[in-house]
Each structure stands twice: as structure tokens, then as C-alpha cells.
Protein backbone atom coordinates (compact mmCIF):
# COMPACT_ATOMS: atom_id res chain seq x y z
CA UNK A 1 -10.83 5.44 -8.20
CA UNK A 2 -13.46 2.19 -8.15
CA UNK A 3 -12.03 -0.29 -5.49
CA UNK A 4 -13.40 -2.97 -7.40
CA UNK A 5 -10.83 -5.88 -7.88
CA UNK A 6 -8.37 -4.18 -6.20
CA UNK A 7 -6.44 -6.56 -4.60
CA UNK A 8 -5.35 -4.65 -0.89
CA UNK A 9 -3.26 -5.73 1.60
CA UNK A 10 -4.78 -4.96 5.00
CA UNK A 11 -2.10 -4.87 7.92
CA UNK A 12 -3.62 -5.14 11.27
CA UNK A 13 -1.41 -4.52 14.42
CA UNK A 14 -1.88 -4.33 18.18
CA UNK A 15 -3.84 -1.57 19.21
CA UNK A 16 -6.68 -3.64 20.09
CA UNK A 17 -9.45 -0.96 20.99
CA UNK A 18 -9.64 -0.01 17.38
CA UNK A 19 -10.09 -3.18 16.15
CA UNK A 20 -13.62 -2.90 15.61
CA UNK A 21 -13.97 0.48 13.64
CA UNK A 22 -11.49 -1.53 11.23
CA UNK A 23 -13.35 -4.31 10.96
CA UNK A 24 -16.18 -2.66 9.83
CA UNK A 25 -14.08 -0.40 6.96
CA UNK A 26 -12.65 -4.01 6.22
CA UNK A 27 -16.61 -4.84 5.61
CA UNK A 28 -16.99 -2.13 3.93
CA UNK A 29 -14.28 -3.00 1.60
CA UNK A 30 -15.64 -6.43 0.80
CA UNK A 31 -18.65 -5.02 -0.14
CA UNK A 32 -17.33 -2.60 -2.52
CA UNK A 33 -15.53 -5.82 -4.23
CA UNK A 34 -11.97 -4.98 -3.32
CA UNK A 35 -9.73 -8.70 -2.66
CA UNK A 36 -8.85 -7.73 0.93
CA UNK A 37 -5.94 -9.89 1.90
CA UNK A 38 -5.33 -9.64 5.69
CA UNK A 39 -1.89 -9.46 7.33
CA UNK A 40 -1.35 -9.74 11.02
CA UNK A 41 1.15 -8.60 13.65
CA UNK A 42 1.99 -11.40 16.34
CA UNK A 43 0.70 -9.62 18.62
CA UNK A 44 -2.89 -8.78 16.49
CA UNK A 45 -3.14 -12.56 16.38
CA UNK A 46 -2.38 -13.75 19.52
CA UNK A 47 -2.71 -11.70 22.52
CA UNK A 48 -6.32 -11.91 24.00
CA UNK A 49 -7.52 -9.09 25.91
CA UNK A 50 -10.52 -6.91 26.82
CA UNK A 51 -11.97 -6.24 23.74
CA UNK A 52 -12.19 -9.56 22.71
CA UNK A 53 -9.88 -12.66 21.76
CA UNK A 54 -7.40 -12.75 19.42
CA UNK A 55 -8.51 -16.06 17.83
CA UNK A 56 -11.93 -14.93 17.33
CA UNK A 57 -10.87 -11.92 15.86
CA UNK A 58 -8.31 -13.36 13.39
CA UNK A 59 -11.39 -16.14 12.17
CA UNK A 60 -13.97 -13.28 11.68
CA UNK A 61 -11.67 -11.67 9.37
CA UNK A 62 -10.88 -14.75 7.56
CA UNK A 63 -14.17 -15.18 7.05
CA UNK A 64 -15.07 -11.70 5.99
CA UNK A 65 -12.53 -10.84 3.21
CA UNK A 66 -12.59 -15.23 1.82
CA UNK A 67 -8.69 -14.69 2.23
CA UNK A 68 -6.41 -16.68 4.34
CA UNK A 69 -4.43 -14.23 6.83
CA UNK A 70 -0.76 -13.95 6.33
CA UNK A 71 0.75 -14.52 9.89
CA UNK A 72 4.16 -15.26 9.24
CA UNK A 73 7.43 -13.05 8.05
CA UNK A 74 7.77 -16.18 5.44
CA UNK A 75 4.27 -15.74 4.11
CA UNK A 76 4.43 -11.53 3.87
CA UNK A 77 8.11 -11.31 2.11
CA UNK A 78 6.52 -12.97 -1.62
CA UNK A 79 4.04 -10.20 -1.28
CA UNK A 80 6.46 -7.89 -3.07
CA UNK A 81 8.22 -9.87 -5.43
CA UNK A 82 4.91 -11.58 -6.52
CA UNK A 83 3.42 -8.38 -7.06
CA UNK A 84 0.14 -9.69 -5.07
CA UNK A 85 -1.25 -6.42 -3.32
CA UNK A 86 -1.77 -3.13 -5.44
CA UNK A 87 -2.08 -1.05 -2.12
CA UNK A 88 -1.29 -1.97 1.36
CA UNK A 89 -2.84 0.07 4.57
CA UNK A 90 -1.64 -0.87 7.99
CA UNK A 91 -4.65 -0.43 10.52
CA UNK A 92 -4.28 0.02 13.45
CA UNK A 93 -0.60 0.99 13.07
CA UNK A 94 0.71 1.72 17.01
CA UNK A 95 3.40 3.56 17.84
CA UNK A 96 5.26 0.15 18.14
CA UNK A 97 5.00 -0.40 14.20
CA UNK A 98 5.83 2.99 12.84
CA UNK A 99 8.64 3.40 14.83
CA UNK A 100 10.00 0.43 13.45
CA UNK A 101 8.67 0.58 9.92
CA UNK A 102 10.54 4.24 10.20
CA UNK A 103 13.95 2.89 11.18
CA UNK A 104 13.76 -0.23 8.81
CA UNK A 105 13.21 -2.95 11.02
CA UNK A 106 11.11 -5.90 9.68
CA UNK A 107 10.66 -8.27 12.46
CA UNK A 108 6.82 -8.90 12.23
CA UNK A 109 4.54 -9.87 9.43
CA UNK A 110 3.15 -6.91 8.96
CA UNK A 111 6.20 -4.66 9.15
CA UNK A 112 7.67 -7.45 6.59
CA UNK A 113 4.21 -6.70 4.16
CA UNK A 114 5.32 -3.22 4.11
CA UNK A 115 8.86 -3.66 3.10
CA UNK A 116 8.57 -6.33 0.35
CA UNK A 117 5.28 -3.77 -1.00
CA UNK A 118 7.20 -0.54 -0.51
CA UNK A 119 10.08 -2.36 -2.87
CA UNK A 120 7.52 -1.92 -6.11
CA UNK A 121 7.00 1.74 -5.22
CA UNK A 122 3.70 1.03 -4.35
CA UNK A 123 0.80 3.16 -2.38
CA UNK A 124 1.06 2.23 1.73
CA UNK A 125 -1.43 3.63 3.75
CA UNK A 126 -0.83 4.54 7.56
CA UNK A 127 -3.43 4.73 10.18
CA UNK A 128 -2.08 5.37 13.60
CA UNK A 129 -3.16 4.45 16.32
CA UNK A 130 -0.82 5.44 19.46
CA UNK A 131 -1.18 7.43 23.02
CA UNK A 132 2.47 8.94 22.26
CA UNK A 133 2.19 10.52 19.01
CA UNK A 134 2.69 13.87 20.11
CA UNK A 135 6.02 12.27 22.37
CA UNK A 136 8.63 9.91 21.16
CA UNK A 137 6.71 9.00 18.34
CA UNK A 138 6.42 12.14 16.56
CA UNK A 139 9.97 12.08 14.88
CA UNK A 140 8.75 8.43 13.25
CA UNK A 141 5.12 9.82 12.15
CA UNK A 142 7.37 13.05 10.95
CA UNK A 143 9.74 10.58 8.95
CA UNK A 144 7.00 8.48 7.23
CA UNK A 145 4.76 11.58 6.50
CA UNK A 146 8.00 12.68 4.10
CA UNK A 147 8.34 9.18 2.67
CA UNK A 148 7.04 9.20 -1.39
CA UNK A 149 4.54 6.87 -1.59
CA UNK A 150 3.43 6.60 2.18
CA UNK A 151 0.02 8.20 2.38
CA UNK A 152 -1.61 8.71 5.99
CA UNK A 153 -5.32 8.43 6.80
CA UNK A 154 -6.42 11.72 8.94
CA UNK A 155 -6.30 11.88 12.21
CA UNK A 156 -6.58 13.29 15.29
CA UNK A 157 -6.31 13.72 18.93
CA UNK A 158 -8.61 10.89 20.51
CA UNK A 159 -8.93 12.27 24.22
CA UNK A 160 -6.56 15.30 24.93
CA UNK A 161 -7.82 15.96 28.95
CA UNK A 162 -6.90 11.69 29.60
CA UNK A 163 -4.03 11.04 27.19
CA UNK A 164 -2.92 14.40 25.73
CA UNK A 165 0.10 12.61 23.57
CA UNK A 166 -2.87 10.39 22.17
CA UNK A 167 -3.69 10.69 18.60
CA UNK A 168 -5.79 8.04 16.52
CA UNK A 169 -7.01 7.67 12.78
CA UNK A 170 -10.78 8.43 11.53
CA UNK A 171 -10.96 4.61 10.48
CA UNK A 172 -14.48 5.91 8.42
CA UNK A 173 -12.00 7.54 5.75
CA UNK A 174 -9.84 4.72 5.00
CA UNK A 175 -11.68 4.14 1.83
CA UNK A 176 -11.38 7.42 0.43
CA UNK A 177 -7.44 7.66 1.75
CA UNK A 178 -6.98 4.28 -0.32
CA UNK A 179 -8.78 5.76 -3.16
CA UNK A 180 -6.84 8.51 -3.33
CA UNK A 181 -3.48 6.84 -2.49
CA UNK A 182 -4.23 4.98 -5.69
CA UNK A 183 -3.73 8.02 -7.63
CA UNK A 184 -0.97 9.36 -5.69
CA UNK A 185 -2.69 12.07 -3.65
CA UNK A 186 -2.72 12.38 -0.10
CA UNK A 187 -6.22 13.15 1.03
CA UNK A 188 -6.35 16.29 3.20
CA UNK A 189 -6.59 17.65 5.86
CA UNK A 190 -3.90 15.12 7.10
CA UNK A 191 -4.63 16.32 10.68
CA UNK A 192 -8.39 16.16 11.65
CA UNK A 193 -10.60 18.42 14.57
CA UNK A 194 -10.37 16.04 17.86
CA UNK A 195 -11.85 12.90 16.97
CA UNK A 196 -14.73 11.90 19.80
């Protein structure tokens, strides 16, 4: 499927050393002529740290995708009944997010996004991001994996000898996840070689 004027609602949360691998896929999007309308966690937006500050961050992408970021639970809930996103991706998602996003909770924007999108049995895309998805947080990667409609991007281990419950998304195929999504396939293999 041509990404071209789809409008795609792109969920960025915490896990701030991927950032930049999704800002270029969110570049990448642009260019292929997709609306990218960004969505961010509280702590995506504000929390400054290593890799760069949160600020600076949250202007590039505002700059990038023409959009105004949704930062606020009051701002993501008309997402759904408006019917303003045809396919939502949360990337990064950390273990933080799918955990609650697999017990219902909805106390952030982006965990809001996916609630009032998931309502219109629309595509969401997943691409984790956490250092304990092979410990507490394989039971919530397990439940959204068996969810209709929630479509994961591949991934892998990310550094098995340091962090051995570690796993993280290949950000280079979110495009063809969300192209396939579209249709209602999950692209496969779901679980990659170990990513380097």
C-alpha cells in the first residue's frame, strides 16, 4: 500500500536512545507524503537527558512532519471520535507503555491516542523498545501480540551478553510494518536475528 496521504499517528514514548533511528523513519515518512501527526508521552516531551533535550527534540519533529504535536490526554481523546489518524504506530513503545496499554490504562497522551484509535478498529503498530522484554514484560508483549488489529514491527534482542532481557524494534521496517498493517497483515518474521 502507497503511504501517500495517509494521515498516521506517530506515538513517541520514553526510551530516549532510540529516538534518533525514529526520527529518521519519521523523515522518511514525510518524504513518502504520508500526514505524520506526532503524539508524545510526558515523559518524550519533557525529560532531558543524554541523548539530547527534550525540547529540541519535540521542535525538530514539529518541524519535520508541518504538524503540531499532541501533548495532552485532552488533545489525543478526539483522535478517535474524529476519525483523524488512519493508522497509529507507537515508537519507541517501552516497557512502561505496553504494560499499560495491555491492562487498559490511559494516563498519558500517547496511551490515550491508542485507545480513542483502537475504538474505530483501526491498524496500531507497536515498536518496543524495553531491557525487560524477555522478564515482566513478556506477558504484556504476549497480550498485545493476540490483540486483532495490533500489528508489531520485528524485533529483536539488542545486546544479549549486557542486557539479556533487552529486546528492541528494527525502526528501518516501520514503513513496510505500516504498509502492511494497512491491509491487515502482520509482516513476518515478527521476531528478528539479534539486532546490532
Amino acid at each position: 500500500m502507497q503511504l501517500s496521504g495517509i494521515n498516521i499517528g506517530f506515538a513517541i514514548t520514553g526510551s530516549f536512545c532510540t529516538l534518533d533511528k525514529v526520527k529518521k523513519e519519521i523523515v522518511n515518512l514525510v518524504n513518502k507524503e504520508a500526514n505524520v501527526i506526532p503524539i508524545f508521552s510526558y515523559n518524550a516531551m519533557s525529560i532531558d537527558t543524554r541523548f539530547g533535550k527534550a525540547f529540541d527534540f519535540v521542535s525538530e519533529i514539529t518541524e519535520i512532519t508541518s504538524n503540531e504535536p499532541v501533548i495532552s490526554i485532552e488533545t489525543a481523546e478526539p483522535l478517535g471520535p474524529k476519525g483523524m489518524i488512519d493508522i497509529l504506530i507507537i515508537a519507541p513503545c517501552t516497557g512502561n507503555t505496553i504494560a499499560k496499554l495491555s491492562n487498559g490504562i490511559t494516563d498519558t497522551p500517547v496511551l490515550m491516542a491508542a485507545k480513542a484509535h483502537m475504538r474505530n478498529n483501526k491498524p496500531l503498530v507497536i515498536s518496543i523498545s524495553t531491557n525487560d522484554a524477555l522478564g515482566l514484560n513478556l506477558k504484556n508483549i504476549g497480550t498485545m501480540l493476540n490483540v486483532k488489529g495490533v500489528y508489531f514491527v520485528p524485533f529483536g534482542q539488542d545486546n544479549y551478553n549486557g542486557k539479556p532481557k533487552s529486546m528492541m524494534a528494527d525502526t528501518t521496517r516501520i514503513i513496510e510494518t505500516l504498509e502492511m498493517a494497512l491491509d491487515g497483515k502482520q509482516i513476518q518474521p515478527i521476531l528478528n536475528n539479534i539486532l546490532k
